[in-house]
C-alpha atoms as a PDB file:
ATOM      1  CA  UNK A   1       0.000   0.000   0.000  1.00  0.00           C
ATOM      2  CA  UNK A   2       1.296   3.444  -0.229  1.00  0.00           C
ATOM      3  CA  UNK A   3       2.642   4.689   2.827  1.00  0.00           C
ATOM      4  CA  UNK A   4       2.653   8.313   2.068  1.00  0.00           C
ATOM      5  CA  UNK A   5       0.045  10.116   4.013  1.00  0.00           C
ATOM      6  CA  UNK A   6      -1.955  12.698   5.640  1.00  0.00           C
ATOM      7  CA  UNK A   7      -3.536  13.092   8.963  1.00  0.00           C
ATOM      8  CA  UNK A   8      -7.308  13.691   9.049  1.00  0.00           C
ATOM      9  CA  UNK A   9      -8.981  14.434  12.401  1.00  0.00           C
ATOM     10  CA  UNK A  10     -13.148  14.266  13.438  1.00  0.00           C
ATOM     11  CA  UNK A  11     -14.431  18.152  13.957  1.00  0.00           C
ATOM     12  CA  UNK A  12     -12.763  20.883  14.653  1.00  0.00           C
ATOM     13  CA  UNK A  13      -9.911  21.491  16.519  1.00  0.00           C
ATOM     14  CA  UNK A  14     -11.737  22.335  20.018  1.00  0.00           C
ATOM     15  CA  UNK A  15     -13.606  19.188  19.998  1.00  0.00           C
ATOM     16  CA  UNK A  16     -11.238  16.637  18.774  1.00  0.00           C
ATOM     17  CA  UNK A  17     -10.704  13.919  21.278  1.00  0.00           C
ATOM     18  CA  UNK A  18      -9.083  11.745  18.518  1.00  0.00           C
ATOM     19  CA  UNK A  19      -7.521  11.278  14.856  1.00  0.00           C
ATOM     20  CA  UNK A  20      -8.602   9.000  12.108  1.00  0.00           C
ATOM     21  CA  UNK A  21      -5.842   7.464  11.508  1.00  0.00           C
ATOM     22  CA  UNK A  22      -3.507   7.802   8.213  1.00  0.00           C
ATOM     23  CA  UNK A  23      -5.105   7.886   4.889  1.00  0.00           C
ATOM     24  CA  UNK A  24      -3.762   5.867   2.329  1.00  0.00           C
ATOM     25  CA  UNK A  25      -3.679   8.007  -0.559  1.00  0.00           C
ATOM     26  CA  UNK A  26      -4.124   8.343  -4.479  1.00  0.00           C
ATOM     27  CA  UNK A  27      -2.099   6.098  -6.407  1.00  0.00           C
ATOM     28  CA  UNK A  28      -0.057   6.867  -9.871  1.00  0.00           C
ATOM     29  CA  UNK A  29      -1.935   5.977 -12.721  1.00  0.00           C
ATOM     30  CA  UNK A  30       0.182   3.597 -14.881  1.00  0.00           C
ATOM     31  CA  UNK A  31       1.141   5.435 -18.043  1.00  0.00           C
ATOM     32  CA  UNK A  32       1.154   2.904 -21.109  1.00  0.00           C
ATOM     33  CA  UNK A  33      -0.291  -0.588 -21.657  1.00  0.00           C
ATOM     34  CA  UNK A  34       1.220  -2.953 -24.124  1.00  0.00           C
ATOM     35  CA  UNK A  35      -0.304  -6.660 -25.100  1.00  0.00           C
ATOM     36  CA  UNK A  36       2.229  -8.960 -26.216  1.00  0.00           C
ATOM     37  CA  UNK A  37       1.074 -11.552 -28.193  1.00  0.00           C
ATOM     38  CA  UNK A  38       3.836 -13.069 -29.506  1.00  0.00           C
ATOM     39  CA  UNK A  39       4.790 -13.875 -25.504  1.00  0.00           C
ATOM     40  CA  UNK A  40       1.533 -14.241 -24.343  1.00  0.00           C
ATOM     41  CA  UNK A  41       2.120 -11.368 -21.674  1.00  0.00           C
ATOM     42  CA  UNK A  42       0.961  -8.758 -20.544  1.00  0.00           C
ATOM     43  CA  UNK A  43       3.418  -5.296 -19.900  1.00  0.00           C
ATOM     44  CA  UNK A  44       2.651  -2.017 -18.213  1.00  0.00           C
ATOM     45  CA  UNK A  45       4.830   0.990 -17.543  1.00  0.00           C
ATOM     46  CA  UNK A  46       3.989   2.231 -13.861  1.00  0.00           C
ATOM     47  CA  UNK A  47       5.504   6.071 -12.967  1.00  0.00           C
ATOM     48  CA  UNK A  48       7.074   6.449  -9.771  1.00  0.00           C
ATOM     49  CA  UNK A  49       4.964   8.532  -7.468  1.00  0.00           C
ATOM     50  CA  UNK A  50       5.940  10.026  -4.536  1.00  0.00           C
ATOM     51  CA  UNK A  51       6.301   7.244  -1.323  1.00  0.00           C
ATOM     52  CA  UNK A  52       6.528   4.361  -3.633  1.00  0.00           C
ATOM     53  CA  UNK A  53       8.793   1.835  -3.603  1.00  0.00           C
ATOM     54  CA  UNK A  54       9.129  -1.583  -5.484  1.00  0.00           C
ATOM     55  CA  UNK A  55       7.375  -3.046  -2.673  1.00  0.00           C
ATOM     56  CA  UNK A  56       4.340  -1.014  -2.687  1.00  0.00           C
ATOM     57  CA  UNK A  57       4.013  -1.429  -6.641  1.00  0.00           C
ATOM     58  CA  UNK A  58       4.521  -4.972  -6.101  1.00  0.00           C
ATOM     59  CA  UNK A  59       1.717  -5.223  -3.461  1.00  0.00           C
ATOM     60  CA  UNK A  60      -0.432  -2.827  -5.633  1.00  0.00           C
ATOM     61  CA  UNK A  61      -0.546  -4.764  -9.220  1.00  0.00           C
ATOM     62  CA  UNK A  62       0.356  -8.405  -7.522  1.00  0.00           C
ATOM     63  CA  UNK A  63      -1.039  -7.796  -3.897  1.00  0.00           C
ATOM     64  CA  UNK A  64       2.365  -9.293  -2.922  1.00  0.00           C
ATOM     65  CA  UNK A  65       5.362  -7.252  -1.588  1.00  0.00           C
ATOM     66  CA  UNK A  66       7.497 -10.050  -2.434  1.00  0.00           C
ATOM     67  CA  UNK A  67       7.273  -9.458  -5.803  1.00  0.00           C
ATOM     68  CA  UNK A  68       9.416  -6.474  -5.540  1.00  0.00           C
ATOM     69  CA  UNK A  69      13.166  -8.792  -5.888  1.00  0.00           C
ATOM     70  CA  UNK A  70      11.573  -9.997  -9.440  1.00  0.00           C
ATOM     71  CA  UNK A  71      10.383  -6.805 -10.532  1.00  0.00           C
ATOM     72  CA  UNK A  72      13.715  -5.020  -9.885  1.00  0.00           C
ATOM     73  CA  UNK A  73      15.562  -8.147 -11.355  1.00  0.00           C
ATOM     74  CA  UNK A  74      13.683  -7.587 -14.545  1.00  0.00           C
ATOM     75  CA  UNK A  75      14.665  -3.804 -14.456  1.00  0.00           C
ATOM     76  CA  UNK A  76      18.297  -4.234 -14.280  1.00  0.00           C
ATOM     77  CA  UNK A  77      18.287  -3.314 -10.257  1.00  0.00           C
ATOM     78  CA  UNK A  78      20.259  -4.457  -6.890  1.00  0.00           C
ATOM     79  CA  UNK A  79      18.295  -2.417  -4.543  1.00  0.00           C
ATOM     80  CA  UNK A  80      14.442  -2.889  -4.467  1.00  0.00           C
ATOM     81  CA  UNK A  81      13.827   0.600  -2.580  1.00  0.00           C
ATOM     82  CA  UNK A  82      15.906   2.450  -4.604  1.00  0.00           C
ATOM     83  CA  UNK A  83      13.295   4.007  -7.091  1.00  0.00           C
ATOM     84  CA  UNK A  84      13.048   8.040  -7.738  1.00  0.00           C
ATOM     85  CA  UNK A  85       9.812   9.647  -8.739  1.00  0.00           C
ATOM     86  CA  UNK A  86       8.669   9.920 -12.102  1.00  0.00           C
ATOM     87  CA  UNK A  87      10.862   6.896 -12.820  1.00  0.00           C
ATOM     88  CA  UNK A  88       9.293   4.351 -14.925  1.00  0.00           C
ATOM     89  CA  UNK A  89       8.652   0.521 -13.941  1.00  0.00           C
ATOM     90  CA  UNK A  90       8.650  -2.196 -16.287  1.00  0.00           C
ATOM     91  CA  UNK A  91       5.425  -4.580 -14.660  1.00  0.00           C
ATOM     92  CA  UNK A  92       4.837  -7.847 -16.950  1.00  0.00           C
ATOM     93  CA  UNK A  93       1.915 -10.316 -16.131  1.00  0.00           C
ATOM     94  CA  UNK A  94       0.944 -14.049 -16.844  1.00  0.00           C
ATOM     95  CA  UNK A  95      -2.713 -14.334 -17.614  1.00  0.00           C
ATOM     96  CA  UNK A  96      -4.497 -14.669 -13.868  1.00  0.00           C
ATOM     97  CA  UNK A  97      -1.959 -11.652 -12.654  1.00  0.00           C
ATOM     98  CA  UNK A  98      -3.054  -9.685 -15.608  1.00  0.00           C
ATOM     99  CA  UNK A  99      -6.877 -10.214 -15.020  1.00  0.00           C
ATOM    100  CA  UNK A 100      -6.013  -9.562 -10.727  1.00  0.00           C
ATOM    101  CA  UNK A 101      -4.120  -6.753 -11.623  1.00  0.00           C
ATOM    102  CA  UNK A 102      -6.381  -5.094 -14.580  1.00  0.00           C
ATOM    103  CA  UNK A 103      -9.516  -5.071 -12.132  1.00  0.00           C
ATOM    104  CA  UNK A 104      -7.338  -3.282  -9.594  1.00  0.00           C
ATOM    105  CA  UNK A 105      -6.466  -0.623 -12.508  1.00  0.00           C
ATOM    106  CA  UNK A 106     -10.125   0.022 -12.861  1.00  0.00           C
ATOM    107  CA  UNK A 107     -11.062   0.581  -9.133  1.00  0.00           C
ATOM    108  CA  UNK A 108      -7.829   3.239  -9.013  1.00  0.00           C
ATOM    109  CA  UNK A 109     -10.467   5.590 -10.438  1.00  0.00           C
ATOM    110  CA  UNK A 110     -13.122   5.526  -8.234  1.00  0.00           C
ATOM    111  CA  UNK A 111     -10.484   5.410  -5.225  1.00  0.00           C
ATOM    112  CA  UNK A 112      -8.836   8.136  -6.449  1.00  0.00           C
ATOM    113  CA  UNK A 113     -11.695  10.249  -6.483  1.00  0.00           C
ATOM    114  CA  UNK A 114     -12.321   9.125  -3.120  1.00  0.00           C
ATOM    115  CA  UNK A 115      -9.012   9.981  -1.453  1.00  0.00           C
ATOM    116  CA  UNK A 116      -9.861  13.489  -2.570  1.00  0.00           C
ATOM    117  CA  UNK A 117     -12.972  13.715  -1.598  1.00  0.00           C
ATOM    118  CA  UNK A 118     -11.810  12.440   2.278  1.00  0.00           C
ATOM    119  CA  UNK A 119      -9.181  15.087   1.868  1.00  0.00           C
ATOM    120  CA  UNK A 120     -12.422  17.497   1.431  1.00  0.00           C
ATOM    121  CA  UNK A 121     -14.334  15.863   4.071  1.00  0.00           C
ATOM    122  CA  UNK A 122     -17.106  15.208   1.529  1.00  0.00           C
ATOM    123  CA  UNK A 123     -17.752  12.210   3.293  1.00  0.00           C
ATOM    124  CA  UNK A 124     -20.939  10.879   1.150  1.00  0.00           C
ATOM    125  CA  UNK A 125     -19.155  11.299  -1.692  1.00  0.00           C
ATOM    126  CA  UNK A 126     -15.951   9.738  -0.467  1.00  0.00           C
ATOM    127  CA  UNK A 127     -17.828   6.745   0.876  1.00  0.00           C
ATOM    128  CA  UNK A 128     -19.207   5.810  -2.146  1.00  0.00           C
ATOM    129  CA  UNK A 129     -16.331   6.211  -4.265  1.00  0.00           C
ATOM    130  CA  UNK A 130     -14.219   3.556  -2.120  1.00  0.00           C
ATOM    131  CA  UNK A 131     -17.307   1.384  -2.046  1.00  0.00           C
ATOM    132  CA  UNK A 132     -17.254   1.825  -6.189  1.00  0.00           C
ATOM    133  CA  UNK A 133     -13.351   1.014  -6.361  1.00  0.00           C
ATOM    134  CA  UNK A 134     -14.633  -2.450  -3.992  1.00  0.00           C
ATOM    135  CA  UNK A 135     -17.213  -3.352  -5.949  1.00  0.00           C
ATOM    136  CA  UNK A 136     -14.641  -3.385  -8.952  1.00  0.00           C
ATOM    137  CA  UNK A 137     -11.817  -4.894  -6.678  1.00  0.00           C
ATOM    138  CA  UNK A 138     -13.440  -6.827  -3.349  1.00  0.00           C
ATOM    139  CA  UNK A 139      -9.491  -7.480  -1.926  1.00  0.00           C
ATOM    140  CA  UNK A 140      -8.455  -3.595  -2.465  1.00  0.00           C
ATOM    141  CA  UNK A 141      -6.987  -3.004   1.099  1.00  0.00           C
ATOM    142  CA  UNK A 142      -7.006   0.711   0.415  1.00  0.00           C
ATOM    143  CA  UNK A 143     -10.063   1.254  -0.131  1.00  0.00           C
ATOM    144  CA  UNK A 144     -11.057  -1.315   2.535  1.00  0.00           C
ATOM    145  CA  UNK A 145      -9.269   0.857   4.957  1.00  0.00           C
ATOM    146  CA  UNK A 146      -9.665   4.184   3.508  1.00  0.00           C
ATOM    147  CA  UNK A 147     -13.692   3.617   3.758  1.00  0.00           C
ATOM    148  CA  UNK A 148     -13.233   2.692   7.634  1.00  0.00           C
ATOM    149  CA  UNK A 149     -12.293   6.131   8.290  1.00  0.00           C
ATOM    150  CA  UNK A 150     -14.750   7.649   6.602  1.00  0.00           C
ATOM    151  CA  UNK A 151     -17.228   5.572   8.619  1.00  0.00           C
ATOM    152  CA  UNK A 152     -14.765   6.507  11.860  1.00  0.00           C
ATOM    153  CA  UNK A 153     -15.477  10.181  11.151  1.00  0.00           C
ATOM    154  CA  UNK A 154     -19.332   9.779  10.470  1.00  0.00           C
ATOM    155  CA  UNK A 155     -19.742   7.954  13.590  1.00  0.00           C
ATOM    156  CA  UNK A 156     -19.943   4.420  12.506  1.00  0.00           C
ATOM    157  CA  UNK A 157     -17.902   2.734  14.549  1.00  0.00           C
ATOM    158  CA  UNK A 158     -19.396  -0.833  14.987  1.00  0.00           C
ATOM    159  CA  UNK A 159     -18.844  -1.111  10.700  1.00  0.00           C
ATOM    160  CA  UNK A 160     -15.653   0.864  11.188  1.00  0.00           C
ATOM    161  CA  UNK A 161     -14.454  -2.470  13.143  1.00  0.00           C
ATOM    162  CA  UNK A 162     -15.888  -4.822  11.256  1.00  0.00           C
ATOM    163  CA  UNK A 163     -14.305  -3.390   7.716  1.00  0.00           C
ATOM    164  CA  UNK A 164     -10.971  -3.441  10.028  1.00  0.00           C
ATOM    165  CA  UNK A 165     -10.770  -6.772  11.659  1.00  0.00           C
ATOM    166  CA  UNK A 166     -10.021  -8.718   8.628  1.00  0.00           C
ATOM    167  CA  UNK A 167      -6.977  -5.959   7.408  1.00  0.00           C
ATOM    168  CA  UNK A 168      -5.930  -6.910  10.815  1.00  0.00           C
ATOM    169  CA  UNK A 169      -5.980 -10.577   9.942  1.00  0.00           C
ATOM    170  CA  UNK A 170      -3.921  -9.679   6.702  1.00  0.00           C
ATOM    171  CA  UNK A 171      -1.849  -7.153   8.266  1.00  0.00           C
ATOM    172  CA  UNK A 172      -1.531  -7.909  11.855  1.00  0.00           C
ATOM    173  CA  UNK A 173       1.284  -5.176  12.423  1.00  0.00           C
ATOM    174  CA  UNK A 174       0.328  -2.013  10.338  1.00  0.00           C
ATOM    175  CA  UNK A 175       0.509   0.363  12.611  1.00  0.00           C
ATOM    176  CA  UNK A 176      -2.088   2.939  10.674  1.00  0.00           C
ATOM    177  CA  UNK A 177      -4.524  -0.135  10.932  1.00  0.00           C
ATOM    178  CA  UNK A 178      -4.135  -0.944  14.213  1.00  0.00           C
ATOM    179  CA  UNK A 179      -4.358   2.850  15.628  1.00  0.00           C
ATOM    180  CA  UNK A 180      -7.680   3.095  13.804  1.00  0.00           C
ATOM    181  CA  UNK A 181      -9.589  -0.139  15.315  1.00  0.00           C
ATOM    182  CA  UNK A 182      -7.875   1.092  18.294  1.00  0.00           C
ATOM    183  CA  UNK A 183     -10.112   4.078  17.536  1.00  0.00           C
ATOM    184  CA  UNK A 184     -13.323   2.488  16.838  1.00  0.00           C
ATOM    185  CA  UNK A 185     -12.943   0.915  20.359  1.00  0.00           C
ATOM    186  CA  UNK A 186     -12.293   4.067  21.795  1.00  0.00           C
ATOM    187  CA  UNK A 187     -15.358   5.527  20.234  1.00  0.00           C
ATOM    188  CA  UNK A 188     -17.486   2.325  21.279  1.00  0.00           C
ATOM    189  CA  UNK A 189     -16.629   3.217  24.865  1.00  0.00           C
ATOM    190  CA  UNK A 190     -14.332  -0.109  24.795  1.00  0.00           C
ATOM    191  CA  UNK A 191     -11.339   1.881  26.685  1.00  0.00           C
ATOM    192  CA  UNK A 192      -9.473  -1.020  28.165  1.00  0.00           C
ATOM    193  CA  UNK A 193      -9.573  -2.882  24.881  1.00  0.00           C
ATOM    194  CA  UNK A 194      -8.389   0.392  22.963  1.00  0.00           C
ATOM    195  CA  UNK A 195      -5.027   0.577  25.330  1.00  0.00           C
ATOM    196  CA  UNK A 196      -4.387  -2.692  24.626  1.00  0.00           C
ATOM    197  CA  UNK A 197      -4.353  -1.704  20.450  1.00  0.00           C
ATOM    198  CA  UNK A 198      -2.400   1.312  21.060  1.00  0.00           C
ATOM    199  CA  UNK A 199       0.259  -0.602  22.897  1.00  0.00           C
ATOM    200  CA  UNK A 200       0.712  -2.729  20.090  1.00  0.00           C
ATOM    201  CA  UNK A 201       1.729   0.226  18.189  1.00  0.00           C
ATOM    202  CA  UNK A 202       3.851   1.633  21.158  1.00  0.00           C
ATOM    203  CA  UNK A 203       5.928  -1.601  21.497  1.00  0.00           C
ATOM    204  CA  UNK A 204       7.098  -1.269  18.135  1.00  0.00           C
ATOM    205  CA  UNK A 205       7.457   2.616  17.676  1.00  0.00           C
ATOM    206  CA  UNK A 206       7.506   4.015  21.341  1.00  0.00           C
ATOM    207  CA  UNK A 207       7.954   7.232  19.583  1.00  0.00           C
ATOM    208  CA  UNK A 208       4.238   6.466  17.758  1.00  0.00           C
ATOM    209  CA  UNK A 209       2.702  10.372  18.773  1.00  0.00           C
ATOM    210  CA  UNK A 210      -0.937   9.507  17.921  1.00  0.00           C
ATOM    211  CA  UNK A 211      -0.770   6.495  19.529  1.00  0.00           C
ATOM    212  CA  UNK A 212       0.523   7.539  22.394  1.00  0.00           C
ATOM    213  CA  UNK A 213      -1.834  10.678  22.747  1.00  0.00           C
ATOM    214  CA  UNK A 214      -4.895   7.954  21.718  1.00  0.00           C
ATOM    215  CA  UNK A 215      -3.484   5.334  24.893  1.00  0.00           C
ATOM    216  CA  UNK A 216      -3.551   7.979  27.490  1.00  0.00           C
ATOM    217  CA  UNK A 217      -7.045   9.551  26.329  1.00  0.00           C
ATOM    218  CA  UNK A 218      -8.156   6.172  26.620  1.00  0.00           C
ATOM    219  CA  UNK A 219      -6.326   5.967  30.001  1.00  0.00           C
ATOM    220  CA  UNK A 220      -8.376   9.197  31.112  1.00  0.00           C
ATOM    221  CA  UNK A 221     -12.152   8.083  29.522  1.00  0.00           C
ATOM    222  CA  UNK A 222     -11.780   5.048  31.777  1.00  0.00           C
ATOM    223  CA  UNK A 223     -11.604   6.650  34.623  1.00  0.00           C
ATOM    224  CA  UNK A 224      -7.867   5.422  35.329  1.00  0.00           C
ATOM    225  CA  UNK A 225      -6.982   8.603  36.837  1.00  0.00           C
ATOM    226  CA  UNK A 226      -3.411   8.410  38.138  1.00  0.00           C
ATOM    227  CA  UNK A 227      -2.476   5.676  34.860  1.00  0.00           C
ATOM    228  CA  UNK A 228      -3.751   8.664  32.905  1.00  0.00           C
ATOM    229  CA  UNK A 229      -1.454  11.350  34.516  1.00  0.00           C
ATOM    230  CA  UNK A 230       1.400   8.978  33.882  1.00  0.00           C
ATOM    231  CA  UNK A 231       0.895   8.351  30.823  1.00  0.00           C
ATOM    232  CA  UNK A 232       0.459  12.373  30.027  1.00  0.00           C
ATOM    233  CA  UNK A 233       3.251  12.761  31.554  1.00  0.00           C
ATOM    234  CA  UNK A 234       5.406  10.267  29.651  1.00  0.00           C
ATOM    235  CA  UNK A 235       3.315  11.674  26.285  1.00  0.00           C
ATOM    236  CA  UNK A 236       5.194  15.140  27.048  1.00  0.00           C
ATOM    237  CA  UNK A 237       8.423  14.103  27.853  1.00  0.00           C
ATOM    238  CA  UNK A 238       8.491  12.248  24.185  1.00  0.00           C
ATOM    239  CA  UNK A 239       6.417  15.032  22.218  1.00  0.00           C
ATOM    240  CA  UNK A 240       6.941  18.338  24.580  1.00  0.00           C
ATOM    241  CA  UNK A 241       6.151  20.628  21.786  1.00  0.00           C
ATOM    242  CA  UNK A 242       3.584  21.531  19.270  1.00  0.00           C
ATOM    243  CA  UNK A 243      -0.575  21.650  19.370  1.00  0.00           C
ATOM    244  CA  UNK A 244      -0.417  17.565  20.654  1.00  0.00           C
ATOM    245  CA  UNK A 245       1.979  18.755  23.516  1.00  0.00           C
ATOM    246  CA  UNK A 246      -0.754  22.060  24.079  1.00  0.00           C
ATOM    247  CA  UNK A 247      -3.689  19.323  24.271  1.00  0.00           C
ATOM    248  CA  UNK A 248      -1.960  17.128  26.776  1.00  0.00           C
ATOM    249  CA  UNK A 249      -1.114  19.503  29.139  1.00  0.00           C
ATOM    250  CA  UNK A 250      -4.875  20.524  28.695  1.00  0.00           C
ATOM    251  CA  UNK A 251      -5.590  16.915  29.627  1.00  0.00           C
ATOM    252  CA  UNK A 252      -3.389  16.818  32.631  1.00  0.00           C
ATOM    253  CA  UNK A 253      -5.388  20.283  33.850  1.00  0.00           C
ATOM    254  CA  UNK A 254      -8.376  18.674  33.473  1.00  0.00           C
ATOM    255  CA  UNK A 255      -7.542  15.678  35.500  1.00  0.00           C
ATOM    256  CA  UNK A 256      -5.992  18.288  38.407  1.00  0.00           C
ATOM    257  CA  UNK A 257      -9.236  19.849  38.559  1.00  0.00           C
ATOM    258  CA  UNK A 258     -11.240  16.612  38.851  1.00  0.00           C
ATOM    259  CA  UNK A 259     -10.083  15.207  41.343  1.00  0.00           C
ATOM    260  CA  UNK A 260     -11.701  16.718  44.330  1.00  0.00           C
ATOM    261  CA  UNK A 261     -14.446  15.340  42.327  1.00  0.00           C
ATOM    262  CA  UNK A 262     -16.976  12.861  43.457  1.00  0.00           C
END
């Protein structure tokens, strides 16, 4: 998939309790398309775009990162990861990788057009284009994931889950995936069972800000109060600058003037 990203958040700015996680985002068209006969193949040029890498392209046309070693072998390479943008990518296909990897050519338009609608918070209109790109392509785990934040931002957590659980069975350590079912259970009130997703994250990138910022909101929504403060605290000493640093210190006043609470 390709990594590059943005961050998209739910409201504005004063009410944001969370993120959405990272969108996965629009995809370089391939440029030409050649049938040949003679070797009963398929070819297609594919441009660089910016975040690629042999790995992506491979999981994009073949839906297996592996691939990458034979693709660079059949453009003269060493180094799988060392691609530039605007480069072009030799791709050739056997028949049933041709007809996987046409259908996922088609649903790049609709996706496309759905990425920028997210990135316009036209939600309706971005909801339907990823569901138009899966009707084309079922297995597109963009699009999969790209349509569980839009449901994540309208408030559909339950099918935010539910589109998420089986990315998690394919991908059981993306981080972005992981962050947003940790999400959805935050947003379905499941707080103990959203710590435990954003310490996945955290034991693999203890530098992960929005996971870290997500664990100790969680912390603080249970009712956890001096696991929360710790966990603030620890949140600052890793991130102590910038609007995340602003909202945890916000966080930790908050708590401070709870506490006399009943």
């Amino acid at each position: 998939m390709n990594r590059t990203c943005v961050r998209l958040v739910i409201g504005s700015a004063a009410v944001v309790i969370l993120g959405t996680g990272c969108a996965k985002q629009q995809w370089q068209q391939s440029q030409r398309l050649e049938i040949l006969k003679e070797a009963d193949k398929v070819t297609l040029t594919h441009v660089v775009a910016p975040g690629e890498t042999l790995r992506t392209i491979a999981a994009l046309y073949y839906d297996d990162p592996a691939k990458a070693d034979a693709i660079a072998l059949e453009n003269g390479r060493l180094d799988p990861e060392a691609v530039r943008v605007g480069e072009e990518i030799l791709l050739s296909f056997d028949d049933d990788e041709w007809a996987r990897a046409d259908l996922r050519r088609q649903a790049l338009v609709p996706f496309n057009r759905g990425v920028a609608a997210l990135r316009e918070a036209r939600l309706q209109d971005a909801g339907d284009a990823f569901h138009g790109a899966l009707n084309l392509d079922p297995d597109f785990f963009d699009a999969q994931y790209n349509l569980a934040l839009v449901w994540l931002k309208r408030g559909r957590s339950e099918d935010a889950e539910a589109m998420l659980l089986p990315l998690l069975d394919r991908h059981p350590g993306d981080p972005d995936v992981v962050l947003a079912w940790g999400q959805s259970l935050f947003y379905q009130a499941r707080f103990t069972e959203a710590v435990h997703a954003f310490d996945q994250i955290l034991a693999d990138d203890p530098n992960h800000r929005e996971a870290a910022f997500s664990r100790a909101k969680a912390l603080s929504a249970a009712g956890d109060r001096p696991v929360a403060e710790s966990a603030w605290r620890a949140f600052l000493q890793r991130h102590p600058e910038g609007s995340w640093a602003d909202r945890a210190r916000q966080e930790l006043r908050n708590l401070d003037e709870s506490e006399g609470e009943p």
